[in-house]
N, C-alpha and C. Protein backbone atom coordinates (compact mmCIF):
# COMPACT_ATOMS: atom_id res chain seq x y z
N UNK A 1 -0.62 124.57 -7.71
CA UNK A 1 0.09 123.31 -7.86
C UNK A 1 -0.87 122.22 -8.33
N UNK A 2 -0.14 121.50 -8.95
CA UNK A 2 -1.10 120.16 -9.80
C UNK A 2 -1.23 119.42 -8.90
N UNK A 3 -2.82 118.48 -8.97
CA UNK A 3 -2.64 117.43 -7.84
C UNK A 3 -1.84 116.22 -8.69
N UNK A 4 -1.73 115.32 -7.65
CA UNK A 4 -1.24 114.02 -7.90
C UNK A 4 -1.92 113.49 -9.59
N UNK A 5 -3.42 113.46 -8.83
CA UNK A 5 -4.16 112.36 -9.99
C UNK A 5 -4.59 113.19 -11.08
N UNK A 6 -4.38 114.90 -11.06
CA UNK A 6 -4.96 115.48 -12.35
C UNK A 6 -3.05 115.13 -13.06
N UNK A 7 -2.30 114.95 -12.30
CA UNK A 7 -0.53 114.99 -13.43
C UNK A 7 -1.09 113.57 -14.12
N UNK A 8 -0.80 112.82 -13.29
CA UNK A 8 -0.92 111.20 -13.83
C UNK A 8 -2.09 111.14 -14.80
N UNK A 9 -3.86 111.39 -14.62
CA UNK A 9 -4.51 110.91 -15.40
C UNK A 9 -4.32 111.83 -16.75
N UNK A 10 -3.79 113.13 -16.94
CA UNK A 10 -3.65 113.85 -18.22
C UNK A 10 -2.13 113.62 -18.26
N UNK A 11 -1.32 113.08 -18.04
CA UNK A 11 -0.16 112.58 -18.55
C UNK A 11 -0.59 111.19 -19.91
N UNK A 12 -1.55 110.11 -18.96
CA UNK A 12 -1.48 109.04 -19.64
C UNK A 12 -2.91 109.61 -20.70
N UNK A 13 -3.45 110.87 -20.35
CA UNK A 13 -4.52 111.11 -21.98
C UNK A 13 -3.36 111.61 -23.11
N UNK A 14 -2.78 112.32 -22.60
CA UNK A 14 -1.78 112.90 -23.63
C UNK A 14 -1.24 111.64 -24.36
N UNK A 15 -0.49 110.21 -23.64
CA UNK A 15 0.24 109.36 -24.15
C UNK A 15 -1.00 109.20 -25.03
N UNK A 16 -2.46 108.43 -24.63
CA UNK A 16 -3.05 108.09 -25.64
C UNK A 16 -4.07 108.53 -26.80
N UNK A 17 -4.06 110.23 -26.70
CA UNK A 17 -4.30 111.15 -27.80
C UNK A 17 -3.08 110.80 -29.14
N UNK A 18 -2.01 110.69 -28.32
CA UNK A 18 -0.79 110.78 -29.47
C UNK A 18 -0.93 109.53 -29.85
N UNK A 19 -1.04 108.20 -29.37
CA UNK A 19 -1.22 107.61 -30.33
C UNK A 19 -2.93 106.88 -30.37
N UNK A 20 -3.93 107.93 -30.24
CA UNK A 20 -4.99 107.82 -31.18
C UNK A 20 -5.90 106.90 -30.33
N UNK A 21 -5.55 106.72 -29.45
CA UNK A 21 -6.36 105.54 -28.44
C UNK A 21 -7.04 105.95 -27.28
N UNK A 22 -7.45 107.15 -27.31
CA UNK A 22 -8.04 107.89 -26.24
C UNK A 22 -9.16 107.36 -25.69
N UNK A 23 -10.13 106.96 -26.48
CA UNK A 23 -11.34 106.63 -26.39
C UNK A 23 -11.15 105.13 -25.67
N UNK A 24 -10.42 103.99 -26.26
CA UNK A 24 -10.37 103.06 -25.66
C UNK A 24 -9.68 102.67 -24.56
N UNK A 25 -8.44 104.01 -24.19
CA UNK A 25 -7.85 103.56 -23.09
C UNK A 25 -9.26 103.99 -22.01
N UNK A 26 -9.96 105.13 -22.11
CA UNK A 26 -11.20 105.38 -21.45
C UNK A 26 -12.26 104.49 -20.88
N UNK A 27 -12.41 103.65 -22.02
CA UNK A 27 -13.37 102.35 -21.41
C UNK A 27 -12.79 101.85 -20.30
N UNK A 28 -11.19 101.01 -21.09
CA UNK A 28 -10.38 100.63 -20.24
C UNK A 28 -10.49 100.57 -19.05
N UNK A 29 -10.01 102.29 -18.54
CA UNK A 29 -9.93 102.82 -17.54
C UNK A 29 -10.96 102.37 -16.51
N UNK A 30 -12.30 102.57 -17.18
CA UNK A 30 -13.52 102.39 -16.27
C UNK A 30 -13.90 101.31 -15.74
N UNK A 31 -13.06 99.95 -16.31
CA UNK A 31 -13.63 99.14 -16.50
C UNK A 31 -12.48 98.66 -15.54
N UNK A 32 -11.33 99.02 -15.23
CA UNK A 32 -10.34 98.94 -14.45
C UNK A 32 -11.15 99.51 -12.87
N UNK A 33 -11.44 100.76 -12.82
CA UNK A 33 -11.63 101.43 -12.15
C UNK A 33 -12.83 100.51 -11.30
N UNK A 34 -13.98 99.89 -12.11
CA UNK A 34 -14.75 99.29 -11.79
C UNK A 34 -14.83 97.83 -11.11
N UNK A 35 -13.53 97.43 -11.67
CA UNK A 35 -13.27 95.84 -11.16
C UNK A 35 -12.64 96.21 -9.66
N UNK A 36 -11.85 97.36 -9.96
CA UNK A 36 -11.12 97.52 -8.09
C UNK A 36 -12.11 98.30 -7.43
N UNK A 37 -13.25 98.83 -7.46
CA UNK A 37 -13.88 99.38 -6.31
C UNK A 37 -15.16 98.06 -6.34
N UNK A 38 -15.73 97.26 -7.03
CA UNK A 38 -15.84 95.83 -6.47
C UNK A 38 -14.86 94.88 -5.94
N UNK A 39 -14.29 94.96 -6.02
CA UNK A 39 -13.04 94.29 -5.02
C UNK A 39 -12.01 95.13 -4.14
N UNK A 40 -12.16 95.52 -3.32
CA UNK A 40 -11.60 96.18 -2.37
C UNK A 40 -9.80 95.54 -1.81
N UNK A 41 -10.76 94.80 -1.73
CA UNK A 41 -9.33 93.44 -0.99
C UNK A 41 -8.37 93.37 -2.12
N UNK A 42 -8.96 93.49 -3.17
CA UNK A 42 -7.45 92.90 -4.57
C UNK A 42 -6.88 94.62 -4.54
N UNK A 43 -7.34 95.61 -4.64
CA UNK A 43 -7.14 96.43 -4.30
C UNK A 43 -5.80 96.87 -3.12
N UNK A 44 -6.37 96.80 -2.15
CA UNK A 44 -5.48 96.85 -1.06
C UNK A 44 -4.54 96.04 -0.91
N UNK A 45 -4.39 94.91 -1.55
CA UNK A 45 -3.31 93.46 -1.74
C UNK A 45 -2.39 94.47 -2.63
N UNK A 46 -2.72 94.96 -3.74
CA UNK A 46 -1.53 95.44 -4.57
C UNK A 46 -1.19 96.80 -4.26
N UNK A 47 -1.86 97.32 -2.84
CA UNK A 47 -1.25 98.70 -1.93
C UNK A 47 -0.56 98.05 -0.70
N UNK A 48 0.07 96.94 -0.57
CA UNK A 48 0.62 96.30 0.70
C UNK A 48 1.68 96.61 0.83
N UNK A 49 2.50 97.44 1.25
CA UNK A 49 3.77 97.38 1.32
C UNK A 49 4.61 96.06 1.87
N UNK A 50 3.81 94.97 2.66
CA UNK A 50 4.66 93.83 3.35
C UNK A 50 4.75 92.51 2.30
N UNK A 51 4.01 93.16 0.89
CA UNK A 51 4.08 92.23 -0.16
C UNK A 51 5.23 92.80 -1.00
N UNK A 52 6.29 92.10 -1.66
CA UNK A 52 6.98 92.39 -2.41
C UNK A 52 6.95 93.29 -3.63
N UNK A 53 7.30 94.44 -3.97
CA UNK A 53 7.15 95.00 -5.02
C UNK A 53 7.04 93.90 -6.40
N UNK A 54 7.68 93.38 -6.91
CA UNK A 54 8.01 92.22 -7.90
C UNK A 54 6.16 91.73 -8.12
N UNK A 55 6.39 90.96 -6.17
CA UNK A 55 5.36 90.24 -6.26
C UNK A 55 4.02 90.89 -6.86
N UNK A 56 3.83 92.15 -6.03
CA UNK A 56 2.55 92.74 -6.81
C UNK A 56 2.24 93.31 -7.85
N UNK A 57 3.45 93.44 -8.87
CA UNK A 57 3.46 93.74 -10.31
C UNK A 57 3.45 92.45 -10.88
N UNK A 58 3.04 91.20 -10.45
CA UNK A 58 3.35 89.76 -11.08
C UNK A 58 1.93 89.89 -11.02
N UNK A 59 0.84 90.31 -10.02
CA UNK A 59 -0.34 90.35 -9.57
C UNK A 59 -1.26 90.66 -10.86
N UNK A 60 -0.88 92.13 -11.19
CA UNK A 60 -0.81 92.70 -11.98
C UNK A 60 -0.88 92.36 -13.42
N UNK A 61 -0.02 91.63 -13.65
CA UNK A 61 0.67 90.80 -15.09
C UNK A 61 -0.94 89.78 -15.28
N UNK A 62 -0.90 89.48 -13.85
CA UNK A 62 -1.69 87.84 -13.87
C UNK A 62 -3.37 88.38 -14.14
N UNK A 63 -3.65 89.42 -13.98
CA UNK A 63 -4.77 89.75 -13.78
C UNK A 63 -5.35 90.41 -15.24
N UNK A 64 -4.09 91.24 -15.94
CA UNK A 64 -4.29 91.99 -16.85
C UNK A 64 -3.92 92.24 -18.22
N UNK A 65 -2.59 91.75 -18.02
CA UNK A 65 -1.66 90.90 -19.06
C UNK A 65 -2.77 90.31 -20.48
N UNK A 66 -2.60 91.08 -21.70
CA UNK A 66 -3.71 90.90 -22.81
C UNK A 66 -5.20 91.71 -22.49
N UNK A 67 -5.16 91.64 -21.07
CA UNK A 67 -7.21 92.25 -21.51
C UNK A 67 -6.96 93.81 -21.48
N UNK A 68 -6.25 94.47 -21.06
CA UNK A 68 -6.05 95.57 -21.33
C UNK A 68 -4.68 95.98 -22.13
N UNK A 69 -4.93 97.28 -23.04
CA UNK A 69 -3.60 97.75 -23.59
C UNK A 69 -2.04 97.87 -22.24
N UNK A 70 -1.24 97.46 -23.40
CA UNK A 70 0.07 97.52 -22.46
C UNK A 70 0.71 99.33 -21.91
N UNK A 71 -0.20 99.96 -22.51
CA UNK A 71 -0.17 101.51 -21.62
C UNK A 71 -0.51 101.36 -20.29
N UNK A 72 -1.86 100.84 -20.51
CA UNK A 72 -2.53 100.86 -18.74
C UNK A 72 -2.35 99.86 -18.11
N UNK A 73 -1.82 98.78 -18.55
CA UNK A 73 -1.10 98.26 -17.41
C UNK A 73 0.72 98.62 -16.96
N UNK A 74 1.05 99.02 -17.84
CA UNK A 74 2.56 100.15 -17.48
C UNK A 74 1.92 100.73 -16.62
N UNK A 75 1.02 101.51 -16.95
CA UNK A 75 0.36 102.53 -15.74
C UNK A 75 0.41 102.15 -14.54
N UNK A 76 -0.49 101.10 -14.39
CA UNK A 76 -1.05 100.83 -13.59
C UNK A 76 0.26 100.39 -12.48
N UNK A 77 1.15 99.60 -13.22
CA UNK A 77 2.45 99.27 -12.35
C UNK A 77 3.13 100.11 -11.82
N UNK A 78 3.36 101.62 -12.48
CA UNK A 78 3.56 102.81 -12.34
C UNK A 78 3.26 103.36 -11.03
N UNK A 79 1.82 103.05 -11.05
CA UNK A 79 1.03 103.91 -9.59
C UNK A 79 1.40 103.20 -8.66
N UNK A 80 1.67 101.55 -8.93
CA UNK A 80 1.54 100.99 -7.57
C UNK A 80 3.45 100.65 -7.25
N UNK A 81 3.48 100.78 -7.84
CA UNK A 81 5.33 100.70 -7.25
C UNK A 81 5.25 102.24 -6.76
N UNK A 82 4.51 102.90 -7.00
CA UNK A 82 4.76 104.72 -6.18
C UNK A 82 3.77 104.61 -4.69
N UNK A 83 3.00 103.90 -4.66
CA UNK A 83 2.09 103.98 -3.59
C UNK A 83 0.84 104.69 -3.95
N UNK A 84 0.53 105.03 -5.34
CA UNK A 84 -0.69 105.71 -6.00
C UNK A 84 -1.86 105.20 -5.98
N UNK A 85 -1.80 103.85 -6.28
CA UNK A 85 -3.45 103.36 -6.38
C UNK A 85 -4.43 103.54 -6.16
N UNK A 86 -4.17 104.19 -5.03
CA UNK A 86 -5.49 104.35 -4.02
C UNK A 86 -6.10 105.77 -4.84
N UNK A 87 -5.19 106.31 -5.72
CA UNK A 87 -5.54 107.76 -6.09
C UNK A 87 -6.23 107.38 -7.47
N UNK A 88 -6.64 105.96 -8.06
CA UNK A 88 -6.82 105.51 -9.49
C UNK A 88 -7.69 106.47 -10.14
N UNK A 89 -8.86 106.25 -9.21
CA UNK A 89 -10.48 107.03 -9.59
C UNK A 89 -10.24 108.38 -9.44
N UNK A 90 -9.38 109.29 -8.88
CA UNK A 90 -9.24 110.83 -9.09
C UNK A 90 -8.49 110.77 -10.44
N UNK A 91 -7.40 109.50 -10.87
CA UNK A 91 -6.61 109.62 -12.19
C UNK A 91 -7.71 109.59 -13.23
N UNK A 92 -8.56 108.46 -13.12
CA UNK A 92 -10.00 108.00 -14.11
C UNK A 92 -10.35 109.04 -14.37
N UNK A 93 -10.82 110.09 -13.35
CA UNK A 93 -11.56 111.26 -13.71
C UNK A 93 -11.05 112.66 -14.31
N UNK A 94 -9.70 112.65 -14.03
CA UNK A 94 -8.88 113.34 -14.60
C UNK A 94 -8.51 112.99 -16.13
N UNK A 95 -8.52 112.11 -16.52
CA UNK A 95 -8.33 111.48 -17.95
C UNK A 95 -9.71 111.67 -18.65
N UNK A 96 -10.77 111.68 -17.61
CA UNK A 96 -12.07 111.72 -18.10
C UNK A 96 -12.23 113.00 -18.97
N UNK A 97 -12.03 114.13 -18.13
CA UNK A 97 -11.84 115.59 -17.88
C UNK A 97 -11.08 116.05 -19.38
N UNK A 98 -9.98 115.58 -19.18
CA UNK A 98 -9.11 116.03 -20.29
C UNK A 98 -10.15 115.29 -21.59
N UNK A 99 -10.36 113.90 -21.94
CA UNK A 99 -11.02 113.47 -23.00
C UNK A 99 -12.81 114.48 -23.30
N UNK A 100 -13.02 114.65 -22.72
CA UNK A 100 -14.21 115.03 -22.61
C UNK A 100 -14.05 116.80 -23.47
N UNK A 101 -13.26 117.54 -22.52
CA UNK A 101 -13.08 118.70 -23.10
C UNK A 101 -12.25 118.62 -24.64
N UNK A 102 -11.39 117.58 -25.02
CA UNK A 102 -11.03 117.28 -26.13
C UNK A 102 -12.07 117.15 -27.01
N UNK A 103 -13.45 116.29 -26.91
CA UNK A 103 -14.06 116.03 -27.87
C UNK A 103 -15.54 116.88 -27.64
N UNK A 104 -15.21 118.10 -26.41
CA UNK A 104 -16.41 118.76 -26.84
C UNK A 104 -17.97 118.22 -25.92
N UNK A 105 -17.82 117.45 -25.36
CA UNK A 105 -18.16 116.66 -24.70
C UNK A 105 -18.60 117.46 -23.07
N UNK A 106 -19.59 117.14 -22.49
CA UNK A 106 -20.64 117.88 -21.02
C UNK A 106 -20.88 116.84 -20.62
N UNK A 107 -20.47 116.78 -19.38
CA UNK A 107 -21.35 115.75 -18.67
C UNK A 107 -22.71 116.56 -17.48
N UNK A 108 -23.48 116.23 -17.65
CA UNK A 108 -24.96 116.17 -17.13
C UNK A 108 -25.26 115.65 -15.94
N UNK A 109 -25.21 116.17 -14.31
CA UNK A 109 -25.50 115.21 -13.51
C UNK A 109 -26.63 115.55 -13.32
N UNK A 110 -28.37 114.59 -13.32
CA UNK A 110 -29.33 114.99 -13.29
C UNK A 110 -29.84 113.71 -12.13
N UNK A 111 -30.32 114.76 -11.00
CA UNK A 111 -31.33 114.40 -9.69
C UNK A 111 -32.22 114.51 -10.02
N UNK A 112 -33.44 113.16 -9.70
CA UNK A 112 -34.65 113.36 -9.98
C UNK A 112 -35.43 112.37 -8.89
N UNK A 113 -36.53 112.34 -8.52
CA UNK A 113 -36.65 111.87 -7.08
C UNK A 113 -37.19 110.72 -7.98
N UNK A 114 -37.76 110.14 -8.90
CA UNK A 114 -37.90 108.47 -9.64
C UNK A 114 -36.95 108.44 -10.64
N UNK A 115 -36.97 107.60 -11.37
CA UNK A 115 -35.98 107.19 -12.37
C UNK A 115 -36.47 107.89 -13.42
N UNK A 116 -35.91 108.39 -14.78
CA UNK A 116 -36.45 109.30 -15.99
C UNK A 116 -36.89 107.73 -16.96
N UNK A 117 -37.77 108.03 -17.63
CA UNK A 117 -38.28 107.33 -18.34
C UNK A 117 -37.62 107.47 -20.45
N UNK A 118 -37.22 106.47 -20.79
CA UNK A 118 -36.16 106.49 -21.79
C UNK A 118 -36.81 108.24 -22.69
N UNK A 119 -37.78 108.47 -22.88
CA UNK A 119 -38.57 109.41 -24.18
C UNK A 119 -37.67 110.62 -22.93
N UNK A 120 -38.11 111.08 -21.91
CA UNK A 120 -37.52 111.60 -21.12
C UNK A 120 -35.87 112.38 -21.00
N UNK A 121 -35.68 111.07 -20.75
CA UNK A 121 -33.84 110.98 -21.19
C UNK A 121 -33.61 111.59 -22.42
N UNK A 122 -34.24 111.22 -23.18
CA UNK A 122 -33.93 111.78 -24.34
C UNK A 122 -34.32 113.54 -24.76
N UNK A 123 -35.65 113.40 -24.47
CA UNK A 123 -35.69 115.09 -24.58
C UNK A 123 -34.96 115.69 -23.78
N UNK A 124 -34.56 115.68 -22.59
CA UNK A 124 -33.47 116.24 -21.86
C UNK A 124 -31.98 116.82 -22.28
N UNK A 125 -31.99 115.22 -22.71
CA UNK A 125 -30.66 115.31 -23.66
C UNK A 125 -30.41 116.50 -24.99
N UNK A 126 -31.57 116.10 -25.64
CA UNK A 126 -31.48 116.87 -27.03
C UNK A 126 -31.53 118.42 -26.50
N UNK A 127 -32.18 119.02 -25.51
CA UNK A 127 -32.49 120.42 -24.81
C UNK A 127 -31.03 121.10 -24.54
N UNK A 128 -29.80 119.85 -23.96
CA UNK A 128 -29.18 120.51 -23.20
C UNK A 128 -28.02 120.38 -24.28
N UNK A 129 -28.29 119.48 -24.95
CA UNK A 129 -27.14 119.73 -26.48
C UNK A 129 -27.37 121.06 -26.80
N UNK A 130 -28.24 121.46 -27.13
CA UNK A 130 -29.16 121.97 -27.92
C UNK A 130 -28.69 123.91 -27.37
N UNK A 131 -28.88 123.73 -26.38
CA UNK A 131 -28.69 125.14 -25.11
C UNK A 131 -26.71 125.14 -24.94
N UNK A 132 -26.52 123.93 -24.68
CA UNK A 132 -24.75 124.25 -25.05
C UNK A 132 -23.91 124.15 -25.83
N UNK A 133 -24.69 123.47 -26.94
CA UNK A 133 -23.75 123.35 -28.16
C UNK A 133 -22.51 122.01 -28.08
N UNK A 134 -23.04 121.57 -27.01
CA UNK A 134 -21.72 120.30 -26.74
C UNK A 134 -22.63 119.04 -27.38
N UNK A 135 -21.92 117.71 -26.87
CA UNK A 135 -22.68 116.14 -27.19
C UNK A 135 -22.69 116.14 -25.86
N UNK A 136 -24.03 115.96 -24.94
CA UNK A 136 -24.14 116.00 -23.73
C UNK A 136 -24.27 114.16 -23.12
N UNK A 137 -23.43 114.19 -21.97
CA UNK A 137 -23.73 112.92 -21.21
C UNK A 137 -23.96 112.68 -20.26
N UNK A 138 -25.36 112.26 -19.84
CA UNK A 138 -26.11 112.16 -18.74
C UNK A 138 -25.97 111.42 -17.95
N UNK A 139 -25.80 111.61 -16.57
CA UNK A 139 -25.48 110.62 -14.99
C UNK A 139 -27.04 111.19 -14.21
N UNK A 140 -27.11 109.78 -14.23
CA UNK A 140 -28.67 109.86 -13.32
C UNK A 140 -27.86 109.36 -11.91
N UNK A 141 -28.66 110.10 -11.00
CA UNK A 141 -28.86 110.06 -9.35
C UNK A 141 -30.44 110.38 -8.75
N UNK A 142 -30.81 109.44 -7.89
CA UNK A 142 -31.99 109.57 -7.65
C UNK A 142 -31.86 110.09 -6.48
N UNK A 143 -32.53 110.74 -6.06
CA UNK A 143 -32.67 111.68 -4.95
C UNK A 143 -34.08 111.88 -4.48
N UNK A 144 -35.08 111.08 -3.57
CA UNK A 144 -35.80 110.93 -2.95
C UNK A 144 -36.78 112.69 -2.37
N UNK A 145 -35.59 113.11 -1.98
CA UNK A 145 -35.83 114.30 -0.73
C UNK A 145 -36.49 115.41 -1.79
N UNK A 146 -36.22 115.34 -3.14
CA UNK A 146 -36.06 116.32 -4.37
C UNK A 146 -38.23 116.27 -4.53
N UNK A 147 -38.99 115.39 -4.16
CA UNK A 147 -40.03 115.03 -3.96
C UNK A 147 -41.06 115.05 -5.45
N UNK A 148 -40.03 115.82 -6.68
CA UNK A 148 -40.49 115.58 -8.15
C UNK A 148 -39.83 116.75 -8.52
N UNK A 149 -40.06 115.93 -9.93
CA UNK A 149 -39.41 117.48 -10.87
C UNK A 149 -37.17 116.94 -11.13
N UNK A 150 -36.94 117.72 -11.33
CA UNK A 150 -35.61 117.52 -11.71
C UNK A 150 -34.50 118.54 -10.76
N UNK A 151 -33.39 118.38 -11.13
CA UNK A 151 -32.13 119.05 -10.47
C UNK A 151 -30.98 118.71 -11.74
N UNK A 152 -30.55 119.36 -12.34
CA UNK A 152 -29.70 119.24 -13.74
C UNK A 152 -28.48 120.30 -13.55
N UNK A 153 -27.14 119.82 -13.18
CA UNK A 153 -26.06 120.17 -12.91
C UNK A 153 -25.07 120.12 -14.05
N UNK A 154 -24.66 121.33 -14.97
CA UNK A 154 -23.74 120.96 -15.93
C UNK A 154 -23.43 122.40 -16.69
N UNK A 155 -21.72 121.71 -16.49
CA UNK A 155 -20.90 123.33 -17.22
C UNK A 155 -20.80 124.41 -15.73
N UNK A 156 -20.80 124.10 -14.39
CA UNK A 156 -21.17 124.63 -13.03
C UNK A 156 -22.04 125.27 -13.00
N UNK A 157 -23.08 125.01 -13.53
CA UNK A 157 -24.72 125.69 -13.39
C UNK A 157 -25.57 124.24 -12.88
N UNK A 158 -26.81 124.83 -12.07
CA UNK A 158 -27.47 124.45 -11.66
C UNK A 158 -28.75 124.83 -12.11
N UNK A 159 -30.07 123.89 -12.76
CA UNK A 159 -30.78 123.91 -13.28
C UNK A 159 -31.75 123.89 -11.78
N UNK A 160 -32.49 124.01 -11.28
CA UNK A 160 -33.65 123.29 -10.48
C UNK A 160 -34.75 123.51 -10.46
N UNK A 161 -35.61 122.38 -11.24
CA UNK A 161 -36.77 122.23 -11.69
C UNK A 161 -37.54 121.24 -10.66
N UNK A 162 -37.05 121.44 -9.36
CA UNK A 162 -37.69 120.11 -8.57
C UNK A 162 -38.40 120.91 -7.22
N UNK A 163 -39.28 119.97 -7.20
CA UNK A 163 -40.69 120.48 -6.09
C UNK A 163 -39.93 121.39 -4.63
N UNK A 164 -39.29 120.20 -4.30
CA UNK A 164 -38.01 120.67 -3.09
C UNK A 164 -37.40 122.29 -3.31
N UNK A 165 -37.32 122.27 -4.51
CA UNK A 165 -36.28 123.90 -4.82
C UNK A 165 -37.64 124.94 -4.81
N UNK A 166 -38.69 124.35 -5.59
CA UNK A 166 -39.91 125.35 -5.32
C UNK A 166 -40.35 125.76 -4.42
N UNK A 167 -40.52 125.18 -3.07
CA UNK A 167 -41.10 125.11 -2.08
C UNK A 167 -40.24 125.93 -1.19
N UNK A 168 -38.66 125.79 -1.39
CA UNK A 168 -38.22 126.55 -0.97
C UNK A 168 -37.62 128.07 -1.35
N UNK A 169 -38.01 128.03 -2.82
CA UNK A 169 -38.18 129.44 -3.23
C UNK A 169 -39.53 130.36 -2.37
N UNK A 170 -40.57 129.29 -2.12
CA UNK A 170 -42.04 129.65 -1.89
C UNK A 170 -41.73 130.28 -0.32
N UNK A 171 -40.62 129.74 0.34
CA UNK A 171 -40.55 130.14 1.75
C UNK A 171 -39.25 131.22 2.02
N UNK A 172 -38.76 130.93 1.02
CA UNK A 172 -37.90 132.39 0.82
C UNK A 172 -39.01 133.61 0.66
N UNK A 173 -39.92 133.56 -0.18
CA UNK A 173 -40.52 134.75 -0.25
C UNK A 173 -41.60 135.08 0.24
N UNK A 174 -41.83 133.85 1.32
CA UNK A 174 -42.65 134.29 2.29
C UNK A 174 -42.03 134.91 3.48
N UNK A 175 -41.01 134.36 3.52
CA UNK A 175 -40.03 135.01 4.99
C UNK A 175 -39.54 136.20 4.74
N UNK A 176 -39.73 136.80 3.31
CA UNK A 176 -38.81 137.96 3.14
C UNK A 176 -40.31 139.02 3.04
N UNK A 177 -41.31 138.30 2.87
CA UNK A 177 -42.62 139.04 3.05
C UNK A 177 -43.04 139.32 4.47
N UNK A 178 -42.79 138.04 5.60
CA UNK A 178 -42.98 138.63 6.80
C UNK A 178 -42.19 139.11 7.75
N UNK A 179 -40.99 139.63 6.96
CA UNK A 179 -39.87 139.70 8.08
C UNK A 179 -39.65 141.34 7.22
């Protein structure tokens, strides 16, 4: 069975594949997605049930009315007259999902215990184009515990090039040496 937010967010990629706007309802999206998880409270105001339906699609109007296409804010009125909202960011990522595999497109989640340095980023990048044949897009997470070296997650493989994974390869095969 389909979830909720994979129907809704590849419902509204489909609307805007067909008419050609995929890419920008995408920003959109993020940029939607991004204004309500900094604001929590405007958020939860337009999940109130003791506020008027009307009223919180006026909310809506007032907030968004011109800065975004009139798809995603249909949408958006959509989710919240259903009680959806709260599900936005599983829809975001589901629209993500569908656009992404449309254009061929990997996303890259890469752990590294400091930040990658731009020359870095880049050879990374070109390696993992390069090894999958996609346009790869990289999400940095820093991860402290990883103590150097990398962790590169993409396509459900796991790369691990980091001190942490060595060390514990090193005690795997010491334990399987003294045991």
């Amino acid at each position: 069975m389909m979830r909720v937010a994979e129907l809704y967010g590849g419902s509204l990629y489909d609307l805007a594949a067909e008419e050609k706007q995929e890419r920008d309802l995408l920003e959109e999206m993020q940029g939607v997605q991004h204004l309500l998880r900094e604001n929590p409270q405007y958020a939860a105001l337009l999940s109130e049930p003791s506020i008027p339906k009307e009223k919180r699609l006026e909310l809506l109007d007032q907030a968004f009315r011109g800065e975004i296409k009139p798809y995603l804010l249909n949408f958006l009125k959509l989710i919240t007259e259903r009680g959806l909202l709260f599900q936005y960011a599983g829809m975001c990522r589901a629209y993500e999902q569908r656009f992404n595999k449309a254009h061929n497109i990997a996303e890259a989640l890469v752990r590294t215990a400091v930040p990658l340095e731009e020359a870095e980023r880049g050879k990374l990048k070109e390696a993992l184009e390069k090894q999958s044949g996609k346009q790869v897009v990289l999400k940095e997470r820093i991860d402290a515990s990883l103590l150097g070296g990398m962790v590169v997650e993409m396509d459900g493989k796991t790369l691990d090039g980091s001190v942490a994974g060595r060390l514990l390869a090193i005690r795997k095969k010491v334990e399987e040496i003294v045991l």
